[in-house]
Structure formats: C-alpha cells, structure tokens
Protein backbone atom coordinates (compact mmCIF):
# COMPACT_ATOMS: atom_id res chain seq x y z
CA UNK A 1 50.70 -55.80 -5.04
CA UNK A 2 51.26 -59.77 -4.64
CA UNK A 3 51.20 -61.56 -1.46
CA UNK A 4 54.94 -61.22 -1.14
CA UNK A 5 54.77 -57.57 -1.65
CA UNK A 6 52.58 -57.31 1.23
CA UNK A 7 53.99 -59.33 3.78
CA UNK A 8 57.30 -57.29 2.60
CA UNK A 9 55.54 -54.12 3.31
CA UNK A 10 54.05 -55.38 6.72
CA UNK A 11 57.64 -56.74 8.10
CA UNK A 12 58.88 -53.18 6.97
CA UNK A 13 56.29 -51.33 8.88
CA UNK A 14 56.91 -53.79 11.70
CA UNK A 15 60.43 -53.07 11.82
CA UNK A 16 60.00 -49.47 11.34
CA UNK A 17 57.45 -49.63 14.47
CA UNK A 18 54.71 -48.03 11.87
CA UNK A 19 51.80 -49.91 13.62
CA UNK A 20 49.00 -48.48 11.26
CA UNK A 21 50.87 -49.23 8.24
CA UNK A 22 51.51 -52.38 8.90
CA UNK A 23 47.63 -53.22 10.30
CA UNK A 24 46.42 -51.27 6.92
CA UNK A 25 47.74 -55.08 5.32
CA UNK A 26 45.92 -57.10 7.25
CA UNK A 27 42.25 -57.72 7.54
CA UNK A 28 39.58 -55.81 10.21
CA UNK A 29 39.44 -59.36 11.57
CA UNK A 30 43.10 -61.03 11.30
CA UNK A 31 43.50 -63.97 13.81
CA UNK A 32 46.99 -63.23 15.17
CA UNK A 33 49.28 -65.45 17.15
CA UNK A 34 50.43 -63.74 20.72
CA UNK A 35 53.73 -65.67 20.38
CA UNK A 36 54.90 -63.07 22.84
CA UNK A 37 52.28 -63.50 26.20
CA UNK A 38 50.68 -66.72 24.43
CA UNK A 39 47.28 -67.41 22.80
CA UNK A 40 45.65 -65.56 20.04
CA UNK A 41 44.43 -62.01 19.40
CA UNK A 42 41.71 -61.67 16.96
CA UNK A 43 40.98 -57.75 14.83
CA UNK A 44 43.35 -54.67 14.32
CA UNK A 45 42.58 -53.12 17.70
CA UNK A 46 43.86 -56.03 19.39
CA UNK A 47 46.86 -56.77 17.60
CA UNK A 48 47.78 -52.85 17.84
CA UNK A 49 46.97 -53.13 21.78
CA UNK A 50 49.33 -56.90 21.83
CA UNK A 51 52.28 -54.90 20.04
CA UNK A 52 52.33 -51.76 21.95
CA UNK A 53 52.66 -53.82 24.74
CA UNK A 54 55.04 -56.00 23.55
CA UNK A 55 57.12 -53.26 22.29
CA UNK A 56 57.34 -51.59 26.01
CA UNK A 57 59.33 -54.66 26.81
CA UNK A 58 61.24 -56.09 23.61
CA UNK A 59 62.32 -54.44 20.97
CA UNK A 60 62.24 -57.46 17.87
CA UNK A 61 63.00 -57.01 14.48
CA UNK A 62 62.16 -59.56 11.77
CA UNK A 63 63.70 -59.57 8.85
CA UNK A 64 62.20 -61.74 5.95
CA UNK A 65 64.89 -64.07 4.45
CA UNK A 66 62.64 -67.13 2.35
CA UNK A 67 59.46 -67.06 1.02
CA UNK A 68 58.13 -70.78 0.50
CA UNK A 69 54.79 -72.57 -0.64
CA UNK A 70 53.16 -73.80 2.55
CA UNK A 71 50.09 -75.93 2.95
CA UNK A 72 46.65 -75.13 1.78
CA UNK A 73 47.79 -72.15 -0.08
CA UNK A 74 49.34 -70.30 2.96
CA UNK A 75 53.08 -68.55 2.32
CA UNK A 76 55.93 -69.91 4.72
CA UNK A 77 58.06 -67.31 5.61
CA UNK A 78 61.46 -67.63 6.97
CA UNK A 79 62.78 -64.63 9.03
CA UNK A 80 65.80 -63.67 11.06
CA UNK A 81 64.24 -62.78 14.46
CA UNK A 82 66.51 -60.51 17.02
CA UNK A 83 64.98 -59.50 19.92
CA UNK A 84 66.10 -56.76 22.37
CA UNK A 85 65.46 -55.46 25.85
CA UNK A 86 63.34 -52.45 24.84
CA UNK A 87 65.26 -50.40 27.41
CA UNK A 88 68.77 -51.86 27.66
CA UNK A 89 68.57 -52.56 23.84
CA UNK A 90 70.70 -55.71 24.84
CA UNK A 91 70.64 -59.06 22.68
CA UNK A 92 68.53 -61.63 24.29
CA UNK A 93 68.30 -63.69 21.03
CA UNK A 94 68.74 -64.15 17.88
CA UNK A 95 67.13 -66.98 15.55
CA UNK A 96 65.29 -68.30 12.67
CA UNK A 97 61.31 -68.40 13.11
CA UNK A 98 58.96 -69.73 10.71
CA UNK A 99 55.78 -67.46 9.89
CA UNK A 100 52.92 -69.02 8.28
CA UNK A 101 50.48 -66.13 6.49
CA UNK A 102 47.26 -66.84 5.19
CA UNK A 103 46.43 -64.27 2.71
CA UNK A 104 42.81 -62.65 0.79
CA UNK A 105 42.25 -60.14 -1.75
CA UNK A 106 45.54 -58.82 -1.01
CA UNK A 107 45.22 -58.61 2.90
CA UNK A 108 46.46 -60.42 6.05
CA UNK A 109 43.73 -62.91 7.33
CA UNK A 110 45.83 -65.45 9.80
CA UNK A 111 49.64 -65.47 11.08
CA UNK A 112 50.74 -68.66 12.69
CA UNK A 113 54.19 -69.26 13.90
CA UNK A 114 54.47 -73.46 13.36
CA UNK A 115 56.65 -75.33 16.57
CA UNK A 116 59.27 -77.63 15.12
CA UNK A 117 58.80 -77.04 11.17
C-alpha cells in the first residue's frame, strides 16, 4: 500500500469511527497532536483514550481533499474538517485544516496539524 493509501485508509476508519482500524496504520509509538484538549499524545493506547474522549463531545469528520510534498519527506494533507456537537449533531464548523504525516515502512509515525500554512 503507498503512503497515500494509508492515510486514505486511516481518514476512512476515522470517519467510520473504526478506532482499531485506523490505529492498525500507525506505529505502537505515533506522536499525535491533541489538537482537540491541546498538547501531544504519544502510543496507540493514548491516541485511542484522546479520541474516545473527543468523540463523547464532537463528532468531526475529515475528509482528505490534496495530497502535497511537505518538508523533509513528510505528506501535507489538505482536508475538509466538519465538526459536530456529538449529541445535538449541530454544525459548529466547517474548514480547511492542514495535516502533516510523517510516514515508515508503511505506518503512521507523527501527525502535526501546522498554524498558518
């Protein structure tokens, strides 16, 4: 699978709220951004643990829309981001995020969300 299959896949099982799918692409030890409560996570546990709470109280769906080239051999990824109330299910936004994903042998190592790129 190439590195844009994957990150495919993992948006999919995002999406699709498949948790272990979607940690099955990224490395025992991916260093994950908690865009959501702020700082970093670090390993699957914790990024499973930082999206189940999450999804209690937003319900976002990212939708992959440009795959680019970004520094130091990392792929920039464009999405659509619409986030929900998790129990209204009303809109409280909708935008364009960038996603920068460093990738190894075919897994997930880092996810960074870059401010004002």
């Amino acid at each position: 699978m190439s590195d844009v299959e994957v990150l495919c896949a993992a948006y999919e099982a995002f999406n699709a709220r498949d948790v272990d799918s979607a940690l099955a692409l990224m490395h025992p030890d991916v260093d994950w951004p908690n865009a959501w409560e702020g700082g970093r996570v670090t390993g699957r546990d914790a990024v499973a643990a930082y999206w189940r709470r999450q999804f209690e109280q937003i319900s976002s769906t990212v939708t992959p829309e440009r795959f680019d080239p970004g520094p130091e051999g990392t792929i920039d990824v464009t999405v659509h981001q619409v986030i929900r109330d998790a129990r209204s299910g009303e809109a409280q936004s909708s935008t364009h995020v960038l996603h920068r994903w460093r990738l190894e042998d075919g897994l997930a190592v880092r996810m960074d969300v870059p401010e004002g790129e």
